[in-house]
C-alpha atoms as a PDB file:
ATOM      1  CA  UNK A   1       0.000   0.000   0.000  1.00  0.00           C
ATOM      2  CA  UNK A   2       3.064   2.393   1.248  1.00  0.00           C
ATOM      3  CA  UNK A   3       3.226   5.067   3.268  1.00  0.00           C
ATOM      4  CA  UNK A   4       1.131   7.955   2.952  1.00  0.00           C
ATOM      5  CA  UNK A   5       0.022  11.301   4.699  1.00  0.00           C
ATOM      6  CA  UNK A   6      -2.914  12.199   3.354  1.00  0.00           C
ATOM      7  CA  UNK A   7      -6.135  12.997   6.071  1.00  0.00           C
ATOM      8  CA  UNK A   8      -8.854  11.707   3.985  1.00  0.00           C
ATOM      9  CA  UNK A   9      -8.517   8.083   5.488  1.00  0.00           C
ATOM     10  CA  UNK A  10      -8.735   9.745   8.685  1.00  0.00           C
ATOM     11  CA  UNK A  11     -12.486   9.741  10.760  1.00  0.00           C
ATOM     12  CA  UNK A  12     -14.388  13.344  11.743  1.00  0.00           C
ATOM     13  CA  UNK A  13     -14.028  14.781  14.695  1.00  0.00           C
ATOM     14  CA  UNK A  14     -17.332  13.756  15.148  1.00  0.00           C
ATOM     15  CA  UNK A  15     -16.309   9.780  14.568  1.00  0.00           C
ATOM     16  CA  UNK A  16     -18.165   9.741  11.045  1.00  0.00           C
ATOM     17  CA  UNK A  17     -15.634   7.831   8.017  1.00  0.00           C
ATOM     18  CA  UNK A  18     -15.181  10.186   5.334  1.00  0.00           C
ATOM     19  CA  UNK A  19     -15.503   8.389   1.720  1.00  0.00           C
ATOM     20  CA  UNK A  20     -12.588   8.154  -0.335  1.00  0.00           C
ATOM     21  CA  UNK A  21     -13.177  10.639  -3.051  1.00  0.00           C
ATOM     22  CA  UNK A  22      -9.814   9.566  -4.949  1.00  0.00           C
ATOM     23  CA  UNK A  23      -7.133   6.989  -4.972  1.00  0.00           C
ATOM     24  CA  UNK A  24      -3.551   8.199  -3.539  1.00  0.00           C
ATOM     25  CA  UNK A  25      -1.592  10.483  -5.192  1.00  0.00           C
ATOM     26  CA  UNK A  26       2.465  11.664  -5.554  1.00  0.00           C
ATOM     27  CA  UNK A  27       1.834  14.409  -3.405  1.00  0.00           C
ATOM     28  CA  UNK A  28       0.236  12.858  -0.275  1.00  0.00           C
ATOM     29  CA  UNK A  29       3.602  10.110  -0.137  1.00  0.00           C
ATOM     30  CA  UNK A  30       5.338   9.347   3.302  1.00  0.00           C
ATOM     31  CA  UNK A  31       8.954   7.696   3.288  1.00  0.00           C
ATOM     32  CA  UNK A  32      10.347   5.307   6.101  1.00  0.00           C
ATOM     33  CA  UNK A  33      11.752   7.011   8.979  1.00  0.00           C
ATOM     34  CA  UNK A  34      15.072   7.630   9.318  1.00  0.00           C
ATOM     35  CA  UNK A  35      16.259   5.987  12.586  1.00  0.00           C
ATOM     36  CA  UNK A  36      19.554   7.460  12.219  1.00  0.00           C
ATOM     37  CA  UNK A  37      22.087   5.415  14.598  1.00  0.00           C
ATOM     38  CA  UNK A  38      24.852   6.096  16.596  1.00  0.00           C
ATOM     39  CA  UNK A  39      27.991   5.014  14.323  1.00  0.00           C
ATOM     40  CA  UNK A  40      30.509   5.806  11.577  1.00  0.00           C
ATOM     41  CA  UNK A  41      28.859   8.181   9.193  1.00  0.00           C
ATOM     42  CA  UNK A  42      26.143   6.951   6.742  1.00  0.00           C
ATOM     43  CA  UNK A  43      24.192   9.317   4.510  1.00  0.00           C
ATOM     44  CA  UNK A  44      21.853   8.552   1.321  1.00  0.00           C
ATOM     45  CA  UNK A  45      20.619  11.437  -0.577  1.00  0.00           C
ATOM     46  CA  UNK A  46      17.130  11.169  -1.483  1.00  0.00           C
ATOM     47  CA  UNK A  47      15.381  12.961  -4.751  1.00  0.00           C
ATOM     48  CA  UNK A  48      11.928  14.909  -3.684  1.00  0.00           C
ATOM     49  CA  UNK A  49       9.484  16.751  -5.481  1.00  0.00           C
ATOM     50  CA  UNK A  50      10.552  19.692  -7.508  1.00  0.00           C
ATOM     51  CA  UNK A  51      14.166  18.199  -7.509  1.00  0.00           C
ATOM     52  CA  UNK A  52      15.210  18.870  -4.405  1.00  0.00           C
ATOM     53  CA  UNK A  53      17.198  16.682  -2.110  1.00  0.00           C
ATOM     54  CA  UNK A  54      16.926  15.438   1.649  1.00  0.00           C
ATOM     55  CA  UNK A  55      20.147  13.755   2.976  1.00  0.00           C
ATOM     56  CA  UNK A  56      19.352  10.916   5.346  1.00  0.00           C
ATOM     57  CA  UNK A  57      21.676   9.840   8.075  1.00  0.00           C
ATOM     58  CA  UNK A  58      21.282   6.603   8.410  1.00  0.00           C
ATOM     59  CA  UNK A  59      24.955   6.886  10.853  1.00  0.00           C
ATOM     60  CA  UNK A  60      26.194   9.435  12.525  1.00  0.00           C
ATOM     61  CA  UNK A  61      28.832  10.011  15.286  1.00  0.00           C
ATOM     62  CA  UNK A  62      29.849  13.531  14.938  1.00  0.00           C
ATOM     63  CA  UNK A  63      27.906  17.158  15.083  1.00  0.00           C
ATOM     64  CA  UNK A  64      28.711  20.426  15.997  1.00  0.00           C
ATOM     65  CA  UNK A  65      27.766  21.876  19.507  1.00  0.00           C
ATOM     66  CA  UNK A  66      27.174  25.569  20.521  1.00  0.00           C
ATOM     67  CA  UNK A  67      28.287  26.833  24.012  1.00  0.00           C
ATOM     68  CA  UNK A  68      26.012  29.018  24.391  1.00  0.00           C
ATOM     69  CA  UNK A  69      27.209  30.915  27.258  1.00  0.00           C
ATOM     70  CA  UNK A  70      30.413  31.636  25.543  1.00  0.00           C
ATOM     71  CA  UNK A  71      29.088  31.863  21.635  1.00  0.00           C
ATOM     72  CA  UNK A  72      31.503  29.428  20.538  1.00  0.00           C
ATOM     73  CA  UNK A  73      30.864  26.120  18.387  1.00  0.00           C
ATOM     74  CA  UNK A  74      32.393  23.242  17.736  1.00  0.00           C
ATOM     75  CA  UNK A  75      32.645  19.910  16.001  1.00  0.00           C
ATOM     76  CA  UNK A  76      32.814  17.221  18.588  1.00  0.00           C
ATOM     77  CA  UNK A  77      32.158  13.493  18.955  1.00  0.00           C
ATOM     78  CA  UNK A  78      29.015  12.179  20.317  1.00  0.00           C
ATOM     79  CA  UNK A  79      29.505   9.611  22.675  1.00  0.00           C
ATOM     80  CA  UNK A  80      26.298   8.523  23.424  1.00  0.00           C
ATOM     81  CA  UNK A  81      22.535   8.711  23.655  1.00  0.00           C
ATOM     82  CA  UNK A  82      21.612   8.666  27.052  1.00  0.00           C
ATOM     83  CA  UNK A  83      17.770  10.415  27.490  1.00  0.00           C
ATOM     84  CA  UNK A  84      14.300  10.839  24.823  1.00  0.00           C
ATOM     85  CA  UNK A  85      11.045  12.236  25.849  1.00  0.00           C
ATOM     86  CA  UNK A  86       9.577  10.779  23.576  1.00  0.00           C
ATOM     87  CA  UNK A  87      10.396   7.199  23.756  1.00  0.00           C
ATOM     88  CA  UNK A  88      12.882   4.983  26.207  1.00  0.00           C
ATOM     89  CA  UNK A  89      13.317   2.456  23.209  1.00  0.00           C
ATOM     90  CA  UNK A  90      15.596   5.189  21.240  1.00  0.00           C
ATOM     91  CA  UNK A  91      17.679   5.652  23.971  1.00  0.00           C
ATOM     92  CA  UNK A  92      18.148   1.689  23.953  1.00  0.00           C
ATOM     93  CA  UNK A  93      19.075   1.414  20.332  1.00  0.00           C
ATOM     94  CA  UNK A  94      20.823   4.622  20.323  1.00  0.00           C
ATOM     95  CA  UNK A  95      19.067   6.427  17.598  1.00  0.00           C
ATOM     96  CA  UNK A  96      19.573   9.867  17.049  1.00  0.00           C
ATOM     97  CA  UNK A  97      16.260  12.375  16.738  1.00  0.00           C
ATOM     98  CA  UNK A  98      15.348  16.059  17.276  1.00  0.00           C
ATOM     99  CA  UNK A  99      15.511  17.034  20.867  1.00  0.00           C
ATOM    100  CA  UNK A 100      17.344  13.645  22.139  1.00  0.00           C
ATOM    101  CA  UNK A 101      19.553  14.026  24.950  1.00  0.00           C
ATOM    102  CA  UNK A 102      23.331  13.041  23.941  1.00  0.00           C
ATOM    103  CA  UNK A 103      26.203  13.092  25.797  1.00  0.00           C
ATOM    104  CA  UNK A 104      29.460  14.757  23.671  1.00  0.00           C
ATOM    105  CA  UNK A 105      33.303  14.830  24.358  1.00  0.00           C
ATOM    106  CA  UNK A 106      34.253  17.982  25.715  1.00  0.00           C
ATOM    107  CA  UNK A 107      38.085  17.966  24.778  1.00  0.00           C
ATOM    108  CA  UNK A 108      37.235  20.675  21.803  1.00  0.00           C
ATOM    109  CA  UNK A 109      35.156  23.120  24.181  1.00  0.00           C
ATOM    110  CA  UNK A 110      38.222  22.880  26.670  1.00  0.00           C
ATOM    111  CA  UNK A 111      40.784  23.432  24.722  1.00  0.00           C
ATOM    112  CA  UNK A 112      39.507  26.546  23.074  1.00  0.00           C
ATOM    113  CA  UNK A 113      38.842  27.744  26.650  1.00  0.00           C
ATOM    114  CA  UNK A 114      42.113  27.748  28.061  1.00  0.00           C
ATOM    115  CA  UNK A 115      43.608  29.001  24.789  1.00  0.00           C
ATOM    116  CA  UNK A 116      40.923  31.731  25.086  1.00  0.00           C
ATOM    117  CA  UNK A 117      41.357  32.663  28.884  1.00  0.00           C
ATOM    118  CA  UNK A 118      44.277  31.290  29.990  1.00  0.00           C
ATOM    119  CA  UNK A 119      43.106  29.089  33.003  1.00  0.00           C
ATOM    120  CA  UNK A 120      42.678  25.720  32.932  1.00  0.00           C
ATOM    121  CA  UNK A 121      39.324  24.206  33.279  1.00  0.00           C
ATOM    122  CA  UNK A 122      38.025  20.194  33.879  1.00  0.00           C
ATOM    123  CA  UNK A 123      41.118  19.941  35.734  1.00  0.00           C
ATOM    124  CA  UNK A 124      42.212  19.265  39.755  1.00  0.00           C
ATOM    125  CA  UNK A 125      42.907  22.597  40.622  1.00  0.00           C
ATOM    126  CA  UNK A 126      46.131  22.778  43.289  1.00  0.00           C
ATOM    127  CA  UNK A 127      44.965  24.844  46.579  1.00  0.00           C
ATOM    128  CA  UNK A 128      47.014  27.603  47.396  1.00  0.00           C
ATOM    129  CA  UNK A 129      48.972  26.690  51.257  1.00  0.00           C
ATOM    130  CA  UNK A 130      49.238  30.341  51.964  1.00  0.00           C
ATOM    131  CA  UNK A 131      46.109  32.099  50.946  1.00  0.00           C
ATOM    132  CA  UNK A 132      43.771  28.751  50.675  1.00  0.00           C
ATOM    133  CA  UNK A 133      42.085  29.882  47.255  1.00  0.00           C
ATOM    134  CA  UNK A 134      42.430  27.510  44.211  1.00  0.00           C
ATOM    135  CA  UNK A 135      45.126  28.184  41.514  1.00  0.00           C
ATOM    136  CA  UNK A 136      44.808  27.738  37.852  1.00  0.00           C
ATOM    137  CA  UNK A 137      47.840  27.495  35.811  1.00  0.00           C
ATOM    138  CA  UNK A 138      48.130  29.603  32.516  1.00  0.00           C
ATOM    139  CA  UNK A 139      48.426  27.480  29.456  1.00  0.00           C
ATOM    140  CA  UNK A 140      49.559  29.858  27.420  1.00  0.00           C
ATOM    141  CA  UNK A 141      53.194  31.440  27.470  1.00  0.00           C
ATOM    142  CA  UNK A 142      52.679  35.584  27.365  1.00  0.00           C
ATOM    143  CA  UNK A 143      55.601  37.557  25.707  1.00  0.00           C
ATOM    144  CA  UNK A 144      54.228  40.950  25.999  1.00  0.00           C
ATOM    145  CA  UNK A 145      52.326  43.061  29.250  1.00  0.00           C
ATOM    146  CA  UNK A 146      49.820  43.714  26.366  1.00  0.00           C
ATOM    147  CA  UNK A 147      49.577  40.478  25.581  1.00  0.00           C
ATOM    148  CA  UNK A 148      49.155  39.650  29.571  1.00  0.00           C
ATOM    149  CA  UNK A 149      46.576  42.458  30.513  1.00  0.00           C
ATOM    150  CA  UNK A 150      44.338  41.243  27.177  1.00  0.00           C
ATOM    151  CA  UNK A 151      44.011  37.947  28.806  1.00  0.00           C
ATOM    152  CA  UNK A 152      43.732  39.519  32.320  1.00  0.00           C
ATOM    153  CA  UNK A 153      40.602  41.312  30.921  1.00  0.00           C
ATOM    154  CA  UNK A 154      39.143  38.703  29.442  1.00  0.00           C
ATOM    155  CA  UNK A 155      39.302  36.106  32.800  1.00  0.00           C
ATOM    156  CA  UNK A 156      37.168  38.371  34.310  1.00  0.00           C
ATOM    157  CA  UNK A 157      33.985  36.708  32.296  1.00  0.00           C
ATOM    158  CA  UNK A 158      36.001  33.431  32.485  1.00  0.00           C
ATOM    159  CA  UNK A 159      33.805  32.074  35.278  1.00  0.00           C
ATOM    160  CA  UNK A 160      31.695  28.795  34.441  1.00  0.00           C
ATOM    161  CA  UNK A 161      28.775  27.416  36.322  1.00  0.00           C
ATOM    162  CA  UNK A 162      29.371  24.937  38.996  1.00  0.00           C
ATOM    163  CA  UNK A 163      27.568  21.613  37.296  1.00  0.00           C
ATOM    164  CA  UNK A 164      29.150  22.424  34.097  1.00  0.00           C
ATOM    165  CA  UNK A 165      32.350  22.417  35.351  1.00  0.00           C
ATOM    166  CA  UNK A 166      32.149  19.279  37.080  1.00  0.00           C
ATOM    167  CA  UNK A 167      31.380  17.846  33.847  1.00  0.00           C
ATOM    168  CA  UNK A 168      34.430  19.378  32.059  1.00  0.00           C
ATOM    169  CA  UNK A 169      36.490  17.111  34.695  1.00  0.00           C
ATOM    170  CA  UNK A 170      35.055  14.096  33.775  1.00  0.00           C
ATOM    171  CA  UNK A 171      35.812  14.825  29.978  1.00  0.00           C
ATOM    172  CA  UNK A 172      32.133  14.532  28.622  1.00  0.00           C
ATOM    173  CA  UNK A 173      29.360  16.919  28.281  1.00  0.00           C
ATOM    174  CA  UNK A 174      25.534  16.962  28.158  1.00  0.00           C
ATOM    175  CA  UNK A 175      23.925  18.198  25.040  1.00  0.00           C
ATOM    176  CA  UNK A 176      20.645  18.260  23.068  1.00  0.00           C
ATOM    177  CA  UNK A 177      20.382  17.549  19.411  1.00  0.00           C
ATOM    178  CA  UNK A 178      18.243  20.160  17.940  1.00  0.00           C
ATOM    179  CA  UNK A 179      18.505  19.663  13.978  1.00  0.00           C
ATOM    180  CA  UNK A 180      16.660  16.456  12.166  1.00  0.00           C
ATOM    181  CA  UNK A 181      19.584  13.957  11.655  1.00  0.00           C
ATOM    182  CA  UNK A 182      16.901  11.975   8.851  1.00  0.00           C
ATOM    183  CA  UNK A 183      16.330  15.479   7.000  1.00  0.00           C
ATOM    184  CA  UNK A 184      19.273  17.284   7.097  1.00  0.00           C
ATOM    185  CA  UNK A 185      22.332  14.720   7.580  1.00  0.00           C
ATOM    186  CA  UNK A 186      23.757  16.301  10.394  1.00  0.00           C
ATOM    187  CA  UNK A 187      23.060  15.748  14.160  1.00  0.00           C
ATOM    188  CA  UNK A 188      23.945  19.704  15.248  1.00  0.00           C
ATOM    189  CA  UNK A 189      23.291  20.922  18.783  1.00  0.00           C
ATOM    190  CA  UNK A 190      24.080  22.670  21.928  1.00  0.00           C
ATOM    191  CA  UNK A 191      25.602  22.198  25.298  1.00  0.00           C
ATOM    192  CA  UNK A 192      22.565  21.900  27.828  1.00  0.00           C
ATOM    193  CA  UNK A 193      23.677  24.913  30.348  1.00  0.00           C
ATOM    194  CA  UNK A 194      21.771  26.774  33.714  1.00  0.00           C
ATOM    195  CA  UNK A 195      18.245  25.565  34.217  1.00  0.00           C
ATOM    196  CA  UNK A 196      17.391  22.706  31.362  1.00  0.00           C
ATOM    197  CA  UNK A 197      20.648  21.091  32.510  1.00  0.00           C
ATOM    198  CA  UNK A 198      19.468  20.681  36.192  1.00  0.00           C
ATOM    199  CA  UNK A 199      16.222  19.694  34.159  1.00  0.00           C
ATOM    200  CA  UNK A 200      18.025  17.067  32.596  1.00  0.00           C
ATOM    201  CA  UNK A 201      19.960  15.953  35.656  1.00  0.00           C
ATOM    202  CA  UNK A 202      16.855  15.444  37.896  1.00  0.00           C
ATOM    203  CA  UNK A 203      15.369  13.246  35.301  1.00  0.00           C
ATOM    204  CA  UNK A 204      18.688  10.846  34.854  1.00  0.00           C
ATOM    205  CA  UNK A 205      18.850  10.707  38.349  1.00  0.00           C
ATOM    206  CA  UNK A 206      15.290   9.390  39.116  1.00  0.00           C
ATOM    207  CA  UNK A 207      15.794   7.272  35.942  1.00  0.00           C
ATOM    208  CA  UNK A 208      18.537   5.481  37.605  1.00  0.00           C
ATOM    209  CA  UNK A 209      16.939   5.443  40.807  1.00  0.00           C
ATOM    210  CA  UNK A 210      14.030   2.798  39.312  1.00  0.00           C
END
């Protein structure tokens, strides 16, 4: 029969059946979902109508992620899929939707912060014996005091919320996926920050509490 998205086959609101006026036509089609999956990139371009093209990931393992906070992106590894709203079964199979929870490496978003600020971040920080107050180490060698006060300016919006720090020490991030991996061919998103990552946290806790 295939796939189609047409209403007519559909009941009234008021539970009456409609009677087909017409067979099916081009323009009511559906296509197979996606189900794009966490692995080595797949993708298979698909002709529509008025010759344009959809890319479908049927594989994907890479995307890039915006740090919002700090208006920076970059293209990072996902690791894993480890929350859906919608449905617990895609989080079992790892398949890779709009508005899935992932979890991303965070070496990329690290590495352009310390070049950026000059503190190191993710990392043990040594505690000061005289004063008590933690110490970062700059990672990048200065040459010149304008060179030194630039970065001295810029530390003082170098401060990162508690949680997401903590994650930047294990190495791996929290992020939500918020392009259509089946549509597009990418699996783009953004580093889950302030209140939707507490959001997030609560509900992977009491998900692991069951």
């Amino acid at each position: 029969m295939g796939i189609s998205r047409d209403s007519w086959h559909k009941r009234r609101k008021t539970g009456g059946k409609k009677k087909p006026l017409r067979k099916k036509r081009k323009y009511e089609l559906g296509r197979p979902a996606a189900n794009t999956k966490l692995a080595p990139k797949r993708i298979h371009v698909v002709r529509c109508r008025g010759g344009n093209k959809k890319f479908r990931a049927l594989r994907l393992d890479h995307g890039n992620f915006s740090w919002g906070s700090e208006a920076v992106s970059r293209k990072t590894r996902i690791i894993d899929v480890i929350y859906n709203a919608s449905n617990n079964e895609l989080v079992r199979t790892k398949t890779l939707v709009k508005n899935c929870i992932v979890m991303i490496d965070g070496a990329p978003f690290r590495q352009w912060y310390e070049q950026h600020y000059a503190m190191q971040l993710g990392k043990r920080r040594q505690i000061d014996t005289e004063t008590g107050d933690a110490t970062t180490t700059p990672t990048v060698a200065h040459k010149s005091a304008l060179t030194e006060k630039k970065y001295e300016e810029r530390k003082k919006f170098a401060k990162v919320e508690k949680s997401l720090e903590e994650q930047f020490t294990g190495g791996k991030l929290l992020g939500c996926i918020c392009s259509r991996p089946g549509q597009v061919g990418r699996a783009d998103g953004y580093i889950l920050e302030g209140k939707e990552l507490e959001f997030y946290q609560r509900k992977l806790k009491s998900k692991k509490g069951k």
